[in-house]
Protein backbone atom coordinates (compact mmCIF):
# COMPACT_ATOMS: atom_id res chain seq x y z
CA UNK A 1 -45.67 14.34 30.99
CA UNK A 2 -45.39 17.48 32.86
CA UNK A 3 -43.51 20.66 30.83
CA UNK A 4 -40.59 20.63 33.10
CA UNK A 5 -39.91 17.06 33.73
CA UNK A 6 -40.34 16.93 29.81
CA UNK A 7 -37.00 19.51 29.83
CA UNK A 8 -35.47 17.27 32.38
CA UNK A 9 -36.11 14.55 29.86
CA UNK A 10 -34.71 16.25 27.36
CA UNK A 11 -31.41 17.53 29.03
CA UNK A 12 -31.18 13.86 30.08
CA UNK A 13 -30.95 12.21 27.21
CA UNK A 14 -29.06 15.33 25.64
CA UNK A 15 -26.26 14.18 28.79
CA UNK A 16 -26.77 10.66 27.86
CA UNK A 17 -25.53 11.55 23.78
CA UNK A 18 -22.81 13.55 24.92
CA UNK A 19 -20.97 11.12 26.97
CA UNK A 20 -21.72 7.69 24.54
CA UNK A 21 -20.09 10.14 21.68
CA UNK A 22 -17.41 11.16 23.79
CA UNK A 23 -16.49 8.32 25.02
CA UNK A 24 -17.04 6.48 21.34
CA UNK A 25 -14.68 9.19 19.95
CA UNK A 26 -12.45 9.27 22.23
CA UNK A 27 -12.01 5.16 21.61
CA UNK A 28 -12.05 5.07 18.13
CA UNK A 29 -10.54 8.25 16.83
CA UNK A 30 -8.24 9.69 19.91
CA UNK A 31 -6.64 6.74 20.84
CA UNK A 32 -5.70 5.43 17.49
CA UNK A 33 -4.27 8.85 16.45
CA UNK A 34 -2.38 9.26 19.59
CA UNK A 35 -0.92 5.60 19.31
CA UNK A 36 0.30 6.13 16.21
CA UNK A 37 2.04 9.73 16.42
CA UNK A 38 5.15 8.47 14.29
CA UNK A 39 2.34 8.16 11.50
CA UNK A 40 1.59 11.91 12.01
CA UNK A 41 4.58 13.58 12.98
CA UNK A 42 6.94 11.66 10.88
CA UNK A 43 9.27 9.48 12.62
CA UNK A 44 9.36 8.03 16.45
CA UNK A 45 8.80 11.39 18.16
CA UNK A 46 7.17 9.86 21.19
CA UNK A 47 7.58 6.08 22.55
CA UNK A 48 4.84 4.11 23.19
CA UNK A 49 4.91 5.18 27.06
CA UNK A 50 4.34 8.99 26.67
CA UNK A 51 1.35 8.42 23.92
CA UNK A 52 -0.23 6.28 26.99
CA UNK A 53 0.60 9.15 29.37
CA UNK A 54 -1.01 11.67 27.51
CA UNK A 55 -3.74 9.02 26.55
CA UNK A 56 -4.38 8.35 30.25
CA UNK A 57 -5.29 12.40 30.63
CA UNK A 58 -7.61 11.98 27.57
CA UNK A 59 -9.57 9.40 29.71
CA UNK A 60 -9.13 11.54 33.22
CA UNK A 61 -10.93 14.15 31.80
CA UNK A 62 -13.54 11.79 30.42
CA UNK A 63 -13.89 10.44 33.87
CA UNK A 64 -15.22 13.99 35.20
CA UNK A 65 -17.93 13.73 32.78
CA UNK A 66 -18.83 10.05 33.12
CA UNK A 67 -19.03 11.14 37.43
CA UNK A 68 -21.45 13.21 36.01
CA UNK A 69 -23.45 11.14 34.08
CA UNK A 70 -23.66 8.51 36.50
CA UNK A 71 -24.82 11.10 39.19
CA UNK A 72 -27.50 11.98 36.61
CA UNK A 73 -28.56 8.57 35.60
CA UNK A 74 -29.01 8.13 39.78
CA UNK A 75 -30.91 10.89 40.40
CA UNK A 76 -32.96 10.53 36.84
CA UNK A 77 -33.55 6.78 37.17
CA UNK A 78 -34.42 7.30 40.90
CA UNK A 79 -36.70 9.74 40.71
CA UNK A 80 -38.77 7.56 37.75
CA UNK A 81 -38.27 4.63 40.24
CA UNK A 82 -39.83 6.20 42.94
CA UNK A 83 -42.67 7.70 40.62
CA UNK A 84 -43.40 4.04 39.78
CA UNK A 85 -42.88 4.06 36.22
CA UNK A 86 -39.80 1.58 36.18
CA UNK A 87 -39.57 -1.80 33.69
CA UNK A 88 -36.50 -4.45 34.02
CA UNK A 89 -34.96 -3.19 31.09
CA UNK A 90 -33.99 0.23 32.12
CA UNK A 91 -33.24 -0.94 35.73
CA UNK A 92 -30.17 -3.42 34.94
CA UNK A 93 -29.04 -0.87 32.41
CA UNK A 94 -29.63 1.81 35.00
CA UNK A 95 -27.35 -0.83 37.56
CA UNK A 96 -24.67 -1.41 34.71
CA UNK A 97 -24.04 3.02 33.68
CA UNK A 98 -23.69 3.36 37.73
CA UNK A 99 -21.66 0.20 38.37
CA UNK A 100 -18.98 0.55 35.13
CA UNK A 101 -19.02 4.59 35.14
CA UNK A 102 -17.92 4.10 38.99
CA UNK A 103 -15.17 1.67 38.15
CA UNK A 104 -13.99 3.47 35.01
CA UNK A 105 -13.37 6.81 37.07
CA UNK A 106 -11.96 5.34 40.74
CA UNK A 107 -10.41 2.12 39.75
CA UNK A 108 -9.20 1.46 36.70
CA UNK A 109 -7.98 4.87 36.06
CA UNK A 110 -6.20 5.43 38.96
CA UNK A 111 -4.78 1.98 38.88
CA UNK A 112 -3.62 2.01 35.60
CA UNK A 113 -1.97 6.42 36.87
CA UNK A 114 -0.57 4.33 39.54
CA UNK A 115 1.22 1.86 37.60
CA UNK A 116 2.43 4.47 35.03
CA UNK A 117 3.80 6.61 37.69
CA UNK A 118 5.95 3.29 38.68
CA UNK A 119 7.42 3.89 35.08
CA UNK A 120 7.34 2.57 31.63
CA UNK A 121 8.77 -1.52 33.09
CA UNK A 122 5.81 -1.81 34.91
CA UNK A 123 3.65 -0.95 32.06
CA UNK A 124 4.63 -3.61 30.18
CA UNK A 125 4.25 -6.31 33.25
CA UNK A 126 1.47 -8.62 33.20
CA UNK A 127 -0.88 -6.54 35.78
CA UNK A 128 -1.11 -3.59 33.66
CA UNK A 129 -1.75 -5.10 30.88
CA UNK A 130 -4.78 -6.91 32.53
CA UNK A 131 -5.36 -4.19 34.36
CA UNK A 132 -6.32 -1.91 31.01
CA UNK A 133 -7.55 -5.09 28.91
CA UNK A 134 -10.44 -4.71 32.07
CA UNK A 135 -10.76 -1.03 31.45
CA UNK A 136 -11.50 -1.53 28.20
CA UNK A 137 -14.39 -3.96 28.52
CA UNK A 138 -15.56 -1.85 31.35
CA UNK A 139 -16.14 0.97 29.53
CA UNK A 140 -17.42 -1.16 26.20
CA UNK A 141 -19.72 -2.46 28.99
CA UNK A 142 -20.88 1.06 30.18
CA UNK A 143 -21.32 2.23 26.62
CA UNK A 144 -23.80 -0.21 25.92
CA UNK A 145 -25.46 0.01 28.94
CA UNK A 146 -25.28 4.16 28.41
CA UNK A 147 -27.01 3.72 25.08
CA UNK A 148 -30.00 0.78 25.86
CA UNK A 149 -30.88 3.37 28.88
CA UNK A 150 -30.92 6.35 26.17
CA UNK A 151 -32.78 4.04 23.89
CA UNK A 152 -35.70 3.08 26.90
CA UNK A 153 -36.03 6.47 28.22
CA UNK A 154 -36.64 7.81 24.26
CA UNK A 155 -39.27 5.02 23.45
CA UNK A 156 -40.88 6.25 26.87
CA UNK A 157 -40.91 10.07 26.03
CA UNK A 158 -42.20 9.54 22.30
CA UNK A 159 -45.65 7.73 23.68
């Protein structure tokens, strides 16, 4: 492997951690603590609405880094592609990161900004809650797909 595509490699898979542990943390640790602010701040300071509002920004700002992931994984994955060294594996993972990261950023989250601005009835309607039970397995779906192509593309660089 050449010295600089070996740093590309590198930076890669560094981008690749980053965003699985941001967007792990940001599930199980952010959410939870912002959902439950009466736990923390000792009585109902904040109804369930405005912790979803402020949640909602938590996951806008992850969106600008899973946009750049998925730009990365394109140009990354395409380049190996066109360099021939491509297995199944890595391509419908490669298909999956692109495919979820896309939907995460441009339509479930600005659904879901769309409906809150309608105000906190419409958050409890039927389409909402559908509408973030998808978001959730899309980006459960994109996580695992984000960590089988970090997986693939470390078992390749260790040979």
């Amino acid at each position: 492997m050449k010295k600089n595509f070996r740093r590309v490699t590198i930076a890669y898979l560094i981008l690749l951690g980053i965003t699985l542990g941001a967007g792990l943390f940001a599930g199980a640790v952010v959410a939870p603590v912002t959902f439950n602010t009466q736990q923390w701040l000792g009585g109902a300071v904040l109804s369930h609405y405005q912790e979803g509002m402020i949640m909602t920004q938590n996951f806008i700002r992850l969106s600008y880094l899973v946009d750049i992931t998925v730009i990365a994984v394109v140009l990354y994955e395409g380049y190996k592609y066109k360099m021939f060294e491509r297995d199944t594996v890595t391509q419908v993972a490669t298909f999956f990161v692109v495919a979820t990261g896309l939907m995460f950023g441009h339509y479930y989250l600005p659904d879901i900004v769309n409906m809150q601005m309608a105000g906190e009835k419409m958050t409890q309607s039927a389409a909402f809650i559908s509408t973030h039970k998808g978001s959730e397995i899309n980006f459960k779906i994109f996580a695992a797909a984000l960590l089988v192509l970090m997986v693939r593309n470390m078992q390749k660089a260790c040979k």
